[in-house]
C-alpha atoms as a PDB file:
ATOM      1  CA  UNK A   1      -0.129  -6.827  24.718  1.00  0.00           C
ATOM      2  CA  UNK A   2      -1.552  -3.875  22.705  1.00  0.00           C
ATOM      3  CA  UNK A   3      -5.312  -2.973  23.077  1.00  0.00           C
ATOM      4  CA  UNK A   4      -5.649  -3.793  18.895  1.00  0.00           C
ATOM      5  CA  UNK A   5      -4.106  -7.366  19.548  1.00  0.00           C
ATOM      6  CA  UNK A   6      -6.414  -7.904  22.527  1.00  0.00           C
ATOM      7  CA  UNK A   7      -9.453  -7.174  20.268  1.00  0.00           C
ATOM      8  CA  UNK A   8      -8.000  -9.280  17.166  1.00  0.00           C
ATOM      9  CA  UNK A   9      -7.654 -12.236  19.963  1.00  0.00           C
ATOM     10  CA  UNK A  10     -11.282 -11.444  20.664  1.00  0.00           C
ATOM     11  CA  UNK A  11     -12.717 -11.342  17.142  1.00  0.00           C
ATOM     12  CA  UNK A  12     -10.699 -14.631  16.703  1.00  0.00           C
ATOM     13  CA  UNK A  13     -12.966 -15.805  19.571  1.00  0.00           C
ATOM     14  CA  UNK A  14     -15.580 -15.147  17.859  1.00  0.00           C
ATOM     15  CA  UNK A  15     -16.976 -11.733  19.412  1.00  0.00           C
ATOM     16  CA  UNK A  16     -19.486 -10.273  17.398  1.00  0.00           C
ATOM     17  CA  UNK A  17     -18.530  -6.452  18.513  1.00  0.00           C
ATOM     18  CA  UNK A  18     -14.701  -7.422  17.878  1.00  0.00           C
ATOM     19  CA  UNK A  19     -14.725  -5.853  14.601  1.00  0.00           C
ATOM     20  CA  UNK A  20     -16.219  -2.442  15.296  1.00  0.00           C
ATOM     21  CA  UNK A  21     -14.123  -2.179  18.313  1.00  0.00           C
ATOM     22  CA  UNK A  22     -11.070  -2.588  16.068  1.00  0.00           C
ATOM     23  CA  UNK A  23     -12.367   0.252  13.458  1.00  0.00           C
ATOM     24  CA  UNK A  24     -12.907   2.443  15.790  1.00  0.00           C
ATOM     25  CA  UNK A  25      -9.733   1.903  17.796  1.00  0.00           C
ATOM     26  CA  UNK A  26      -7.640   2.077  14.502  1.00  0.00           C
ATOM     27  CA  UNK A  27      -9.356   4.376  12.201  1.00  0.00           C
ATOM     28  CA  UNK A  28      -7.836   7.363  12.889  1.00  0.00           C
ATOM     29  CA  UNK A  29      -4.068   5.482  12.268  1.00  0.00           C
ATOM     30  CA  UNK A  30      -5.454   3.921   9.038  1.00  0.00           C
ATOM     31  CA  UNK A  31      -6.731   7.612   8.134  1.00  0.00           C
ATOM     32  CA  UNK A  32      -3.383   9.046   8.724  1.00  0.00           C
ATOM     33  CA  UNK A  33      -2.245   6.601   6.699  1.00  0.00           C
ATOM     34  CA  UNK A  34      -4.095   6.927   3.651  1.00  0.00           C
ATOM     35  CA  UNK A  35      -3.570  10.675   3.678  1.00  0.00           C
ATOM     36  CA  UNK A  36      -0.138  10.217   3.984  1.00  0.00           C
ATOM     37  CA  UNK A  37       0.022   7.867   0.981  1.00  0.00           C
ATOM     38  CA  UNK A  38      -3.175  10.408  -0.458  1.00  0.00           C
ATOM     39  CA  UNK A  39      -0.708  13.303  -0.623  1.00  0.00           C
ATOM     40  CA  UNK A  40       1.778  11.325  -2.797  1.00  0.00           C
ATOM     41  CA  UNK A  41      -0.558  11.230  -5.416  1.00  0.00           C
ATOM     42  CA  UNK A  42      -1.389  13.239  -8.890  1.00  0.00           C
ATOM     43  CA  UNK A  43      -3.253  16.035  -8.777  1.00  0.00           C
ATOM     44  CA  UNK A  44      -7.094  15.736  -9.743  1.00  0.00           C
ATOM     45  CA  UNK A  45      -7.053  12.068  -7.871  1.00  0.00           C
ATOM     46  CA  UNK A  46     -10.281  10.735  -7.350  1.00  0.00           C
ATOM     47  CA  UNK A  47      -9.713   8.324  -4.052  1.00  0.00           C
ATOM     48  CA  UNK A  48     -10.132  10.471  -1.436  1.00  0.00           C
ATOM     49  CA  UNK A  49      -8.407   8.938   2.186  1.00  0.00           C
ATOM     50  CA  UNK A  50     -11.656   8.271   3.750  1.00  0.00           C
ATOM     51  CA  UNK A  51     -12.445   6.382   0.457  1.00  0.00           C
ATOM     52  CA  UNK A  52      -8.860   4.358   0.835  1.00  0.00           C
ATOM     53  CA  UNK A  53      -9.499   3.637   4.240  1.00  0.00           C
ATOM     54  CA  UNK A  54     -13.439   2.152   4.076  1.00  0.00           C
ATOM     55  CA  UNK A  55     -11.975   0.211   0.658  1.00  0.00           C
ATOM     56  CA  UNK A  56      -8.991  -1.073   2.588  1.00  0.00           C
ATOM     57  CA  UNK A  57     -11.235  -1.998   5.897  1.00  0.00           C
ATOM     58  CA  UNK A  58     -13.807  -4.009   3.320  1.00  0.00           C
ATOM     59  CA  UNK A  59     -10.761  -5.715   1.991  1.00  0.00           C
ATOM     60  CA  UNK A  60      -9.639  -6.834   5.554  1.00  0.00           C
ATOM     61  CA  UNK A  61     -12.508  -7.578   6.968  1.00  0.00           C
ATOM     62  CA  UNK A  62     -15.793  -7.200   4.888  1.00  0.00           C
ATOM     63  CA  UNK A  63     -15.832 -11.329   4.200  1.00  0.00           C
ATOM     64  CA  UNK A  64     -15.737 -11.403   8.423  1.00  0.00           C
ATOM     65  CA  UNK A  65     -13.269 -14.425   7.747  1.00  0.00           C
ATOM     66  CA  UNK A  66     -10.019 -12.400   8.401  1.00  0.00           C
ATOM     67  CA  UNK A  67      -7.539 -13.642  10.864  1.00  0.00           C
ATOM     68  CA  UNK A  68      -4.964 -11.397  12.035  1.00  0.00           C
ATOM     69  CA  UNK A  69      -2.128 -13.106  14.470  1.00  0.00           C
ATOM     70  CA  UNK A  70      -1.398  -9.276  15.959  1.00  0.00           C
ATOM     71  CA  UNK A  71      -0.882  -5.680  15.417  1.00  0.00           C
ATOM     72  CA  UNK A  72       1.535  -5.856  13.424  1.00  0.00           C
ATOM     73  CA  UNK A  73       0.035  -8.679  10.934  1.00  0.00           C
ATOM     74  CA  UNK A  74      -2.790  -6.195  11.231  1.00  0.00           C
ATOM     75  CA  UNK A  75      -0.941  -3.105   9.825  1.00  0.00           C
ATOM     76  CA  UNK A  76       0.590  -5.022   7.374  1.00  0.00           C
ATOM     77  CA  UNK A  77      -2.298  -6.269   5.370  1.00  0.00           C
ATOM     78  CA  UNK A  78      -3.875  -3.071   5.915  1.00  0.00           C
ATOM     79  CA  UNK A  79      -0.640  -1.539   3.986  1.00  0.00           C
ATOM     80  CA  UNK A  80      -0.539  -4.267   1.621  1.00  0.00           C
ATOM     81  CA  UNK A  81      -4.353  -3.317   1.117  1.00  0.00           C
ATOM     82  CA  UNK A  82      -4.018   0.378   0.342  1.00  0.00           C
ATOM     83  CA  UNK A  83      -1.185  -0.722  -1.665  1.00  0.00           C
ATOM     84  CA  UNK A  84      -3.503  -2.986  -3.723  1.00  0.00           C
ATOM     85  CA  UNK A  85      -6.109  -0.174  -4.294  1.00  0.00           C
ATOM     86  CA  UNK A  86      -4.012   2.440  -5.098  1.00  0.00           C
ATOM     87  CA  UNK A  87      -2.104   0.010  -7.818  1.00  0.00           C
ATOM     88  CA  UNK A  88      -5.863  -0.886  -9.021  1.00  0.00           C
ATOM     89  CA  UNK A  89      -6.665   2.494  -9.814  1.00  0.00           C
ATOM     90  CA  UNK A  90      -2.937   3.330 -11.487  1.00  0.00           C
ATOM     91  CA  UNK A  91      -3.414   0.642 -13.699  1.00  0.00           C
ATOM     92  CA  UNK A  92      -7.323   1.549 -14.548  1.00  0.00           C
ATOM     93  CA  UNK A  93      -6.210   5.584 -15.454  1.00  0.00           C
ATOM     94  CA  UNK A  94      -3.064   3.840 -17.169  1.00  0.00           C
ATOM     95  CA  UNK A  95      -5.512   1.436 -19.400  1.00  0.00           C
ATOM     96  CA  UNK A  96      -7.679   5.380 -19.511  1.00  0.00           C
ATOM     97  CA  UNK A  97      -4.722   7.355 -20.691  1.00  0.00           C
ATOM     98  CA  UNK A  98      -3.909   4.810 -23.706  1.00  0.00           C
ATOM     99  CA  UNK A  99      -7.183   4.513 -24.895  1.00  0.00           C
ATOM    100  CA  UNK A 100      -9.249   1.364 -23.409  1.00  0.00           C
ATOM    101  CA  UNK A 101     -11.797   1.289 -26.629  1.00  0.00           C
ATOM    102  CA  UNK A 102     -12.638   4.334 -26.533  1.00  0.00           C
ATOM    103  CA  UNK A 103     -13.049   6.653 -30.082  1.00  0.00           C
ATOM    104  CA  UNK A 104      -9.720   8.628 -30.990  1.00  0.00           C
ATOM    105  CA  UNK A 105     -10.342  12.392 -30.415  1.00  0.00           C
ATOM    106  CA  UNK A 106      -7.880  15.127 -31.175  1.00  0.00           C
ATOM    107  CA  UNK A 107      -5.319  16.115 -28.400  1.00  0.00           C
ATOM    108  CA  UNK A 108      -6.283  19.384 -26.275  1.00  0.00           C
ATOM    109  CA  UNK A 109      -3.382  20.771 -25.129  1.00  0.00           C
ATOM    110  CA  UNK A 110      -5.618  21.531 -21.712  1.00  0.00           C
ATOM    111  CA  UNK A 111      -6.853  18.245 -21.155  1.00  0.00           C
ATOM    112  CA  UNK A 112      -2.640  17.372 -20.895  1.00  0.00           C
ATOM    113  CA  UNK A 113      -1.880  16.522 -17.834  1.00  0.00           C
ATOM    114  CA  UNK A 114       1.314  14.918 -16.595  1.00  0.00           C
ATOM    115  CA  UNK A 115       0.685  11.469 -13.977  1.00  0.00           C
ATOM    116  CA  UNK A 116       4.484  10.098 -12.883  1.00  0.00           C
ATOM    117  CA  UNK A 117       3.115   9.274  -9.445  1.00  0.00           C
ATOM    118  CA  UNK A 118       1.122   6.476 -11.195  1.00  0.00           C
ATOM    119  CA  UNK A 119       3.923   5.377 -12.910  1.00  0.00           C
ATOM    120  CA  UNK A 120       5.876   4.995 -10.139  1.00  0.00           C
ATOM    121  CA  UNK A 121       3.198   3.614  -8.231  1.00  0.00           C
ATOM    122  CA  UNK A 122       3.112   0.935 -10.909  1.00  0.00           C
ATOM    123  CA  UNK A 123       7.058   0.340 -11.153  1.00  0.00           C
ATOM    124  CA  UNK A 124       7.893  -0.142  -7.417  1.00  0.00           C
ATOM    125  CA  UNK A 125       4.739  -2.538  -7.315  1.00  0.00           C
ATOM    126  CA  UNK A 126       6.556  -4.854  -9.891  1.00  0.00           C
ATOM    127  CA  UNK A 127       9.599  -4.097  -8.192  1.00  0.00           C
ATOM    128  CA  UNK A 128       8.178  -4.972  -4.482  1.00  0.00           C
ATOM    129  CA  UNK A 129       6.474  -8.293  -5.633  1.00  0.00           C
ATOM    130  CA  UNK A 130      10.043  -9.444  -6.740  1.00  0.00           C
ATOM    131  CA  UNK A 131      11.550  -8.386  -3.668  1.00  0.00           C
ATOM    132  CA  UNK A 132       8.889 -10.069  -1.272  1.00  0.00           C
ATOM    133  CA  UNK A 133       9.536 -13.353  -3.083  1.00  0.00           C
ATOM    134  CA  UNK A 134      13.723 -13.038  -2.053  1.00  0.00           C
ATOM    135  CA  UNK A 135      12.941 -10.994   0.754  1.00  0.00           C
ATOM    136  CA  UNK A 136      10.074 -10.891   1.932  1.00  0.00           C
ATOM    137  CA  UNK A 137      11.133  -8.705   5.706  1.00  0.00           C
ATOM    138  CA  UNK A 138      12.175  -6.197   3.239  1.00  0.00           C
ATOM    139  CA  UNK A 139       9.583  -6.276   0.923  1.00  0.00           C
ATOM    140  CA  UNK A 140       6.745  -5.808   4.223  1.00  0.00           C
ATOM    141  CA  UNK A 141       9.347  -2.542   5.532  1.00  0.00           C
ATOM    142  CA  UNK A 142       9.276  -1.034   2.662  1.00  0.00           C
ATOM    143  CA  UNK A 143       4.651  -1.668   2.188  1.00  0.00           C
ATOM    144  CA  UNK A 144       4.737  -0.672   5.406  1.00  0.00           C
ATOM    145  CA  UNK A 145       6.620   2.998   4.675  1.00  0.00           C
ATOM    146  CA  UNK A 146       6.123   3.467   0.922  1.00  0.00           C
ATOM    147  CA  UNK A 147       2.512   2.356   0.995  1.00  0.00           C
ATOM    148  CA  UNK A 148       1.213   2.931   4.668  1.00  0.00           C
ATOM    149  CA  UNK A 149       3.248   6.213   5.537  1.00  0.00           C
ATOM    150  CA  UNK A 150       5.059   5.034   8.533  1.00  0.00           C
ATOM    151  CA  UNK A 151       8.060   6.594   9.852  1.00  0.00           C
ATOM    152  CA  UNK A 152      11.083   4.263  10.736  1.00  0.00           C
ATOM    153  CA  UNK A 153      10.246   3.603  14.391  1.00  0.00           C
ATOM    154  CA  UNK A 154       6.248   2.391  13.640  1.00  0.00           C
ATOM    155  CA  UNK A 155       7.440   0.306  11.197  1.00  0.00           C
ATOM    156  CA  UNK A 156       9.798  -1.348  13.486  1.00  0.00           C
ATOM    157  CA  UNK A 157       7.731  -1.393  16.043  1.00  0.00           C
ATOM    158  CA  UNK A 158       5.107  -3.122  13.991  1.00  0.00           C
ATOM    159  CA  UNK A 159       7.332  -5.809  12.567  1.00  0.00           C
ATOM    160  CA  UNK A 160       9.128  -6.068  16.439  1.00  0.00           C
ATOM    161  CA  UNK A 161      12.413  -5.306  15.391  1.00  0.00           C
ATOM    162  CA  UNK A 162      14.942  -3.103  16.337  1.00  0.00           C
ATOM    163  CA  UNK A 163      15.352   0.132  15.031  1.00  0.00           C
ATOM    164  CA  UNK A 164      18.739  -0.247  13.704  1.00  0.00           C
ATOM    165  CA  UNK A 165      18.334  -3.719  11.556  1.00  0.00           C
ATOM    166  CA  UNK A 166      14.937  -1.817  10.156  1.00  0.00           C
ATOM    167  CA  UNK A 167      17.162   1.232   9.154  1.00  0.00           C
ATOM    168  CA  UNK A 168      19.501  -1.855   7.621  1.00  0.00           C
ATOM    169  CA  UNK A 169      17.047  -3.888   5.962  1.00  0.00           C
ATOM    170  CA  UNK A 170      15.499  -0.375   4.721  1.00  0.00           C
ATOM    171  CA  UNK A 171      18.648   0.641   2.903  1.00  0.00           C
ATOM    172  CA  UNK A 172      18.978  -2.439   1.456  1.00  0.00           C
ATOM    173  CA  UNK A 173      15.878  -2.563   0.651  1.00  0.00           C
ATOM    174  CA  UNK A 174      15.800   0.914  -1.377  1.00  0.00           C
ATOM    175  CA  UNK A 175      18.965  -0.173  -3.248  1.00  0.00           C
ATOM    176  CA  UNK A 176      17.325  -3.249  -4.281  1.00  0.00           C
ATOM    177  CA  UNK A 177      14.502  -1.719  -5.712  1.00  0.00           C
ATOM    178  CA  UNK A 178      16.494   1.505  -7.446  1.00  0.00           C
ATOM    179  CA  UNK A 179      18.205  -1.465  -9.201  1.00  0.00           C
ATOM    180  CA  UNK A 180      15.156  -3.285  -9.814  1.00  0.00           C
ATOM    181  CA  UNK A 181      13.328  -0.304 -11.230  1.00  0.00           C
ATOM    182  CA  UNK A 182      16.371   1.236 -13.470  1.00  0.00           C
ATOM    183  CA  UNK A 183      16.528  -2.228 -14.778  1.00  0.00           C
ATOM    184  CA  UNK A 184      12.730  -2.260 -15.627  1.00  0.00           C
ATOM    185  CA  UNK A 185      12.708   1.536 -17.125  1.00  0.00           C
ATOM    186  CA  UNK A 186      16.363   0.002 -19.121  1.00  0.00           C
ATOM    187  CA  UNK A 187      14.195  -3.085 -20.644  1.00  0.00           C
ATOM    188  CA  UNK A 188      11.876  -2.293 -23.685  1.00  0.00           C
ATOM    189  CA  UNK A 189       8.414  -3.033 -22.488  1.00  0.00           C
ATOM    190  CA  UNK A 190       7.419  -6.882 -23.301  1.00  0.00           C
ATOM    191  CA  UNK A 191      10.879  -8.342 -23.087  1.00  0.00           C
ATOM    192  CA  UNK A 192      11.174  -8.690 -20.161  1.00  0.00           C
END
C-alpha cells in the first residue's frame, strides 16, 4: 500500500492532520504536474502552476467532504481538476477575445496575439467528455497524460494496469479523439 493511500484511509477515518499530510506528501507531484500542463499553454498566461495546484487542492478537498478510494482515484480527480480549471479559464479569455459586452475599439495590430492552445484546450475537452461516456478507461488515460503530464508508466501505474494495454487503450484513445475533433472543426459551429 502506498504512503498517499495510507493517509487517504486515514482522512477517511476521520484524522484531522490527514489532509495536510497528503499536501505535503503530494505537492511536489501535483506541482510537476501543473507545470507540465503550465508549459503547454499560450504565452502571457495568467495561472501560474502554484496557482493550478492550490485551485486544484481547494477543488479536492477545500469542502473536507472528499473521499478518495486510493492513489490512483486520487490522481485522477486531481487531473480531472486541473483539467476543469484550465478549461474555465479557456472559455473565460474565449468569451474575452469575442467581446463579452464590452465597447468595440479599433484593432491594434500589437495587441494581436495568436491563442490555439486554448482552442485546443477547448476541443479535446468536448472531445474527452464524449469519450468518457463510451469509454470511460480511455477517457481517465488520456486526463491523466493530456491534462496531468504523466508519462506512460505513471499513468499505468495509477490506473493499475499494465503497461502494454495502457499503450493500447492510449492509441485508441488518440485516434478516437483525432476523429472526434476533425469531426467537430468539419461541423459549422451550432449544428452540431
Amino acid at each position: 500500500m502506498s504512503e498517499v493511500t495510507r493517509i487517504l484511509q486515514e482522512i477517511r477515518g476521520g484524522s484531522p492532520e490527514g489532509a495536510e499530510q497528503l499536501l505535503s506528501l503530494v505537492y511536489a507531484e501535483l506541482k510537476r504536474i501543473a507545470a507540465h500542463k503550465m508549459a503547454g499553454e499560450a504565452c502571457g498566461h495568467t495561472l501560474q502552476p502554484t496557482a493550478l495546484v492550490h485551485e486544484a487542492w481547494m477543488r479536492l478537498v477545500g469542502e473536507g467532504e472528499a473521499r478518495f478510494e486510493n492513489r490512483a482515484h486520487f490522481f485522477s480527480a486531481a487531473a480531472e481538476a486541473m483539467r476543469r480549471i484550465l478549461v474555465d479559464s479557456a472559455r473565460r479569455k474565449k468569451a474575452a477575445r469575442r467581446g463579452s459586452g464590452a465597447p468595440h475599439e479599433p484593432l491594434q495590430e500589437a495587441q494581436f496575439a495568436l491563442e490555439e492552445p486554448s482552442d485546443e484546450l477547448l476541443a479535446v475537452d468536448e472531445a474527452l467528455d464524449l469519450l468518457a461516456r463510451e469509454e470511460p478507461v480511455a477517457a481517465n488515460l488520456v486526463k491523466l497524460r493530456y491534462f496531468a503530464g504523466m508519462t506512460m508508466e505513471e499513468a499505468a501505474t495509477t490506473l493499475g494496469m499494465p503497461l502494454r494495454t495502457a499503450e493500447r487503450i492510449w492509441t485508441y484513445a488518440r485516434a478516437w479523439l483525432r476523429r472526434q475533433i476533425s469531426r467537430q472543426h468539419s461541423t459549422p459551429e451550432g449544428t452540431q
